[in-house]
C-alpha atoms as a PDB file:
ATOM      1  CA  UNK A   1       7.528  -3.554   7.709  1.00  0.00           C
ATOM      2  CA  UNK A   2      11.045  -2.097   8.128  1.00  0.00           C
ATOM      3  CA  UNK A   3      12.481  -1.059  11.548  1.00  0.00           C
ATOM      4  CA  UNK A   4      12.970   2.286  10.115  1.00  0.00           C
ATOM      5  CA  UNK A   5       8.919   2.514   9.591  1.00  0.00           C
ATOM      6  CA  UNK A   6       8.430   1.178  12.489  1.00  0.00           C
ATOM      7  CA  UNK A   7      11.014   3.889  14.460  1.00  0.00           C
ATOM      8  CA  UNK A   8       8.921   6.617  12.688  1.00  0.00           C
ATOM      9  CA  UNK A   9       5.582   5.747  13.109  1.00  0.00           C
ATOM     10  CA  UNK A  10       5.813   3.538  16.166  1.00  0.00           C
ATOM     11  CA  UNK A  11       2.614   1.491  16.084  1.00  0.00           C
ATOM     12  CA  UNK A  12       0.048   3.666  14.275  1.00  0.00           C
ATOM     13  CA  UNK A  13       1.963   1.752  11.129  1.00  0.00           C
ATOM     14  CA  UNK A  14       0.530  -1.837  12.023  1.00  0.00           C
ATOM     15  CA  UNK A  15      -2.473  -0.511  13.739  1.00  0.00           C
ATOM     16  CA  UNK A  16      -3.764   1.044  10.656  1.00  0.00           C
ATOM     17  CA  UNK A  17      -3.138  -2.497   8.361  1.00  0.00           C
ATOM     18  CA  UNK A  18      -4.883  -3.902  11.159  1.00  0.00           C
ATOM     19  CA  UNK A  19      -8.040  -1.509  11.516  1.00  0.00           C
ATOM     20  CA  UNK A  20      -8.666  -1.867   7.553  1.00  0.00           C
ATOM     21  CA  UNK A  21      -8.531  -5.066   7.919  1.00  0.00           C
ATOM     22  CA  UNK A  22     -10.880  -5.321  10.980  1.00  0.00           C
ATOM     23  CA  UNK A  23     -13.380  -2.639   8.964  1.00  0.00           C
ATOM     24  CA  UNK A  24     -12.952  -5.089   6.234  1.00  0.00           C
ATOM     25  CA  UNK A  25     -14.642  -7.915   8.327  1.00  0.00           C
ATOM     26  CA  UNK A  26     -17.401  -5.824  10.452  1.00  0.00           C
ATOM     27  CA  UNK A  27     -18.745  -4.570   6.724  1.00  0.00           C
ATOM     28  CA  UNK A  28     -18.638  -8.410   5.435  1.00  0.00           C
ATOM     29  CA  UNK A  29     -20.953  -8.909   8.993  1.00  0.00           C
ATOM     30  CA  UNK A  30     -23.410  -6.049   8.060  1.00  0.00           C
ATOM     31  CA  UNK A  31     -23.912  -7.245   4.420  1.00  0.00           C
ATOM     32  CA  UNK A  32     -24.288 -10.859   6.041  1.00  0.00           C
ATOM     33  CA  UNK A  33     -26.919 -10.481   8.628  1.00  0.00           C
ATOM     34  CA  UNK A  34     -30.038 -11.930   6.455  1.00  0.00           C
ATOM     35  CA  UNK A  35     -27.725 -14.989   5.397  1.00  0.00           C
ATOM     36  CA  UNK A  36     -28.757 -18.105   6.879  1.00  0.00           C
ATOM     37  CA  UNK A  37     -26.336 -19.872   8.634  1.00  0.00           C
ATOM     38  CA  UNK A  38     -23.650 -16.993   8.795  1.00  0.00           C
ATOM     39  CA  UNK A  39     -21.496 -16.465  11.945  1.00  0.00           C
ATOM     40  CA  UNK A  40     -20.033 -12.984  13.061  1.00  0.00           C
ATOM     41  CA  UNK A  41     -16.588 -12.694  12.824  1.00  0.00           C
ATOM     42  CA  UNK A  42     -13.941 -10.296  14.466  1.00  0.00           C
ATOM     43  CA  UNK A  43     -10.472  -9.605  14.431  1.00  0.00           C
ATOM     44  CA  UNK A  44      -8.831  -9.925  17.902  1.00  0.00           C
ATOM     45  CA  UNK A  45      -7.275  -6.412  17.634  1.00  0.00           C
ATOM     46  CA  UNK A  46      -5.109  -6.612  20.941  1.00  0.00           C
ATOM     47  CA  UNK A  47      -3.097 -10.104  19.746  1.00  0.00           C
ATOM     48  CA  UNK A  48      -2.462  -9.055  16.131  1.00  0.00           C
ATOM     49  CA  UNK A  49      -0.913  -6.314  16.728  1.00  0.00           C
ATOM     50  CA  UNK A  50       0.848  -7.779  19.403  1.00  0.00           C
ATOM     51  CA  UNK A  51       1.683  -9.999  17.050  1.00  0.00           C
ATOM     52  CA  UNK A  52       3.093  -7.759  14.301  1.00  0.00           C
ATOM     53  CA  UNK A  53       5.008  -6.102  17.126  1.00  0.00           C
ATOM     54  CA  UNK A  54       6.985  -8.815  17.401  1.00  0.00           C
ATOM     55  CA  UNK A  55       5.849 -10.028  21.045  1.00  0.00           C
ATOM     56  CA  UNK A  56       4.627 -13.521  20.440  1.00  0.00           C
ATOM     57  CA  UNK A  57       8.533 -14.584  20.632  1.00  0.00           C
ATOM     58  CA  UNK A  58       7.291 -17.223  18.050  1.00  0.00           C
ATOM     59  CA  UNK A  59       8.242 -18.131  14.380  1.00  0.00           C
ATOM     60  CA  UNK A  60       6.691 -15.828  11.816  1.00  0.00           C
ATOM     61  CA  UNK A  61       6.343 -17.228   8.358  1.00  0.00           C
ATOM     62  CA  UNK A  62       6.961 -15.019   5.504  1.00  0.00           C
ATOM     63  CA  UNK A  63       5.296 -15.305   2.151  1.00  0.00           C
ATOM     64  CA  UNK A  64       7.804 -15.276  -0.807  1.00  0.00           C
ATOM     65  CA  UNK A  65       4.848 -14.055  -3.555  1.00  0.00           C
ATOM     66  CA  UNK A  66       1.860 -12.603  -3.244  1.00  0.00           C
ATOM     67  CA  UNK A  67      -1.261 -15.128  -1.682  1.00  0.00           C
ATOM     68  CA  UNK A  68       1.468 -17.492  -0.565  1.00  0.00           C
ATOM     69  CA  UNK A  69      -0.328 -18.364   2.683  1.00  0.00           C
ATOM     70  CA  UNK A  70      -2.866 -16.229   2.639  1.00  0.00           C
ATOM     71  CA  UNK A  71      -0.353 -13.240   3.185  1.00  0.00           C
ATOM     72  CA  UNK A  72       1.577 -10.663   1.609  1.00  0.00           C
ATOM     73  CA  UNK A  73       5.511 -10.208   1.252  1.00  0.00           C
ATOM     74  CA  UNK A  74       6.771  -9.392   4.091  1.00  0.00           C
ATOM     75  CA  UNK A  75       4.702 -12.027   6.571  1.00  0.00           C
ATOM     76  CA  UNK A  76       2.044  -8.883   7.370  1.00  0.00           C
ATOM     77  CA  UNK A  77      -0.794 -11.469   6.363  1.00  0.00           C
ATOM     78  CA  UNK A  78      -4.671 -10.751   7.500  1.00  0.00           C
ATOM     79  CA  UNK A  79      -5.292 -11.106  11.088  1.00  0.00           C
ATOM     80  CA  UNK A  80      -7.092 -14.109  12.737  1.00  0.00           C
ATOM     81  CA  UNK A  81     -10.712 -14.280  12.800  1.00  0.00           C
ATOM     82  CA  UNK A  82     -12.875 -15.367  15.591  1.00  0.00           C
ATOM     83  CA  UNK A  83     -16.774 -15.943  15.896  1.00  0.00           C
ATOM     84  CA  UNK A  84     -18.215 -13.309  17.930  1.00  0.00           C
ATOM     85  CA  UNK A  85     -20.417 -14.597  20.459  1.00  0.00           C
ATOM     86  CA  UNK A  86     -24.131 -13.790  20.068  1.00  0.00           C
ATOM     87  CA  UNK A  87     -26.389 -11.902  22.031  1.00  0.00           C
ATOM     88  CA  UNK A  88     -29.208 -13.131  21.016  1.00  0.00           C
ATOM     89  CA  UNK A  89     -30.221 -16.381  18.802  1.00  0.00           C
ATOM     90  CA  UNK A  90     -31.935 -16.627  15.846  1.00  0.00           C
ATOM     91  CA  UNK A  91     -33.482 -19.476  14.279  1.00  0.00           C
ATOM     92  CA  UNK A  92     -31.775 -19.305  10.767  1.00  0.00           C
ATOM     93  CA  UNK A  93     -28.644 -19.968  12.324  1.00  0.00           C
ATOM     94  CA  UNK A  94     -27.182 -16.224  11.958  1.00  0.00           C
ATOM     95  CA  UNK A  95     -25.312 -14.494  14.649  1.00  0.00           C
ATOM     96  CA  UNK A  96     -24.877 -10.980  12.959  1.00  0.00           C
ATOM     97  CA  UNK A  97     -26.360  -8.525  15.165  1.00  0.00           C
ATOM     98  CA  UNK A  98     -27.112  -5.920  12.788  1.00  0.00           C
ATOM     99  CA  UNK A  99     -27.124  -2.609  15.698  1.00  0.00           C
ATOM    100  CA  UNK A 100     -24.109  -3.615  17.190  1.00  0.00           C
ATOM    101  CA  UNK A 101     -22.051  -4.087  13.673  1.00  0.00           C
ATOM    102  CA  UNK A 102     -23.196  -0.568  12.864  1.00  0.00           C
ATOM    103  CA  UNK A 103     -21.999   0.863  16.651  1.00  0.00           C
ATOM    104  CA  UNK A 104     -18.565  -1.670  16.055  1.00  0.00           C
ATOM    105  CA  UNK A 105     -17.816  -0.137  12.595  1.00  0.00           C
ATOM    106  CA  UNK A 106     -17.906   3.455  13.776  1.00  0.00           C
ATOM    107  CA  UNK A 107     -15.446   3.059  16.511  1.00  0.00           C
ATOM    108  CA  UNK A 108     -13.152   0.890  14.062  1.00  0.00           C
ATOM    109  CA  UNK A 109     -13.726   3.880  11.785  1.00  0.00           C
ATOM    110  CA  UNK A 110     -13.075   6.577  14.234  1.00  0.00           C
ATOM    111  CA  UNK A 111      -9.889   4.345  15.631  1.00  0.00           C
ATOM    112  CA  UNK A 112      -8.568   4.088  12.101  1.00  0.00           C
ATOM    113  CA  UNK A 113      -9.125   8.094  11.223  1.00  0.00           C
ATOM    114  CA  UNK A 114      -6.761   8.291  14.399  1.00  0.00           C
ATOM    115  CA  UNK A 115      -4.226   6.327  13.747  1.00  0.00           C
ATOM    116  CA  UNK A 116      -4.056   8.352  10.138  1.00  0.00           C
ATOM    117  CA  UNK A 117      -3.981  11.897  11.940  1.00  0.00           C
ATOM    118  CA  UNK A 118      -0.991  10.655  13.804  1.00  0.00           C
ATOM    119  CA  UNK A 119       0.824   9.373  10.938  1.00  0.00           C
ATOM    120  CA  UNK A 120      -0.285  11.824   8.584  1.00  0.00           C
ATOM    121  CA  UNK A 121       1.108  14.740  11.684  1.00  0.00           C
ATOM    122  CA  UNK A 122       4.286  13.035  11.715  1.00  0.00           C
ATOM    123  CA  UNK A 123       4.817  12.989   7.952  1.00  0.00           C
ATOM    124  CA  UNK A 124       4.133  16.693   8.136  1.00  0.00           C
ATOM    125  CA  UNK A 125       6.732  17.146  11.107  1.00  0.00           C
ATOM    126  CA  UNK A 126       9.306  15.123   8.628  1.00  0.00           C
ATOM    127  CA  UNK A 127       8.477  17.355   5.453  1.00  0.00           C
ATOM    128  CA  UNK A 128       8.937  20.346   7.549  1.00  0.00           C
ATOM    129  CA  UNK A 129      12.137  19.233   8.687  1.00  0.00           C
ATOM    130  CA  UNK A 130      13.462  18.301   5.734  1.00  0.00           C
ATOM    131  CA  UNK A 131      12.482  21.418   3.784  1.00  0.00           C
ATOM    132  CA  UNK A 132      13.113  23.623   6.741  1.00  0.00           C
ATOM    133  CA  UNK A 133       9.642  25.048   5.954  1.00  0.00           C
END
């Protein structure tokens, strides 16, 4: 992302990549939970967008085409996965919690319709600044 996207909408920019994403995963858990064997995954919010921030002071790799890596141009790749850890055991192996996926995808839903109202207000404020309307 350019440093002029990132001066205009400050975080909500990588936060809303990152809440798709993280959407992305919790709906893969719900249309898990009767597979065998499956393990709940999550995106560890906090870090990745540290991350794309620029405050893990580390090397970033960018991807020259498209699925180089397992990211896109520009090194804004998917986030890291982790297992979530279960609450309660089942004997098939799974570790989807089917209540709790439901209850995690509406607050990723209702963080990501916030992140849009504040970048969708500042694209207004920019229209109406540059059409004086």
């Amino acid at each position: 992302m350019s440093d002029a996207t990132k001066a205009m909408f400050g975080v909500h920019a990588d936060a809303l990549s990152l809440r798709q994403q993280r959407m992305q995963v919790i709906a893969a858990n719900i249309a898990n939970a009767d597979t065998p064997g499956y393990k709940a995954q999550d995106i560890d919010f906090a870090g990745a967008l540290q991350q794309l921030q620029g405050g893990n002071g580390g090397v970033r790799l960018a991807a020259s085409r498209p699925g180089h890596l397992g990211a896109t141009p520009g090194g804004e790749g998917p986030a890291e996965r982790v297992y979530r850890l279960t609450s309660q055991p089942s004997l098939d192996g799974n570790t989807v919690d089917a209540q709790a996926e439901h209850a995690a995808f509406a607050q990723a839903a209702l963080e990501y319709r916030a992140s849009l109202s504040f970048v969708e207000a500042r694209v207004r404020t920019l229209l109406t600044a540059i059409t004086g309307q």
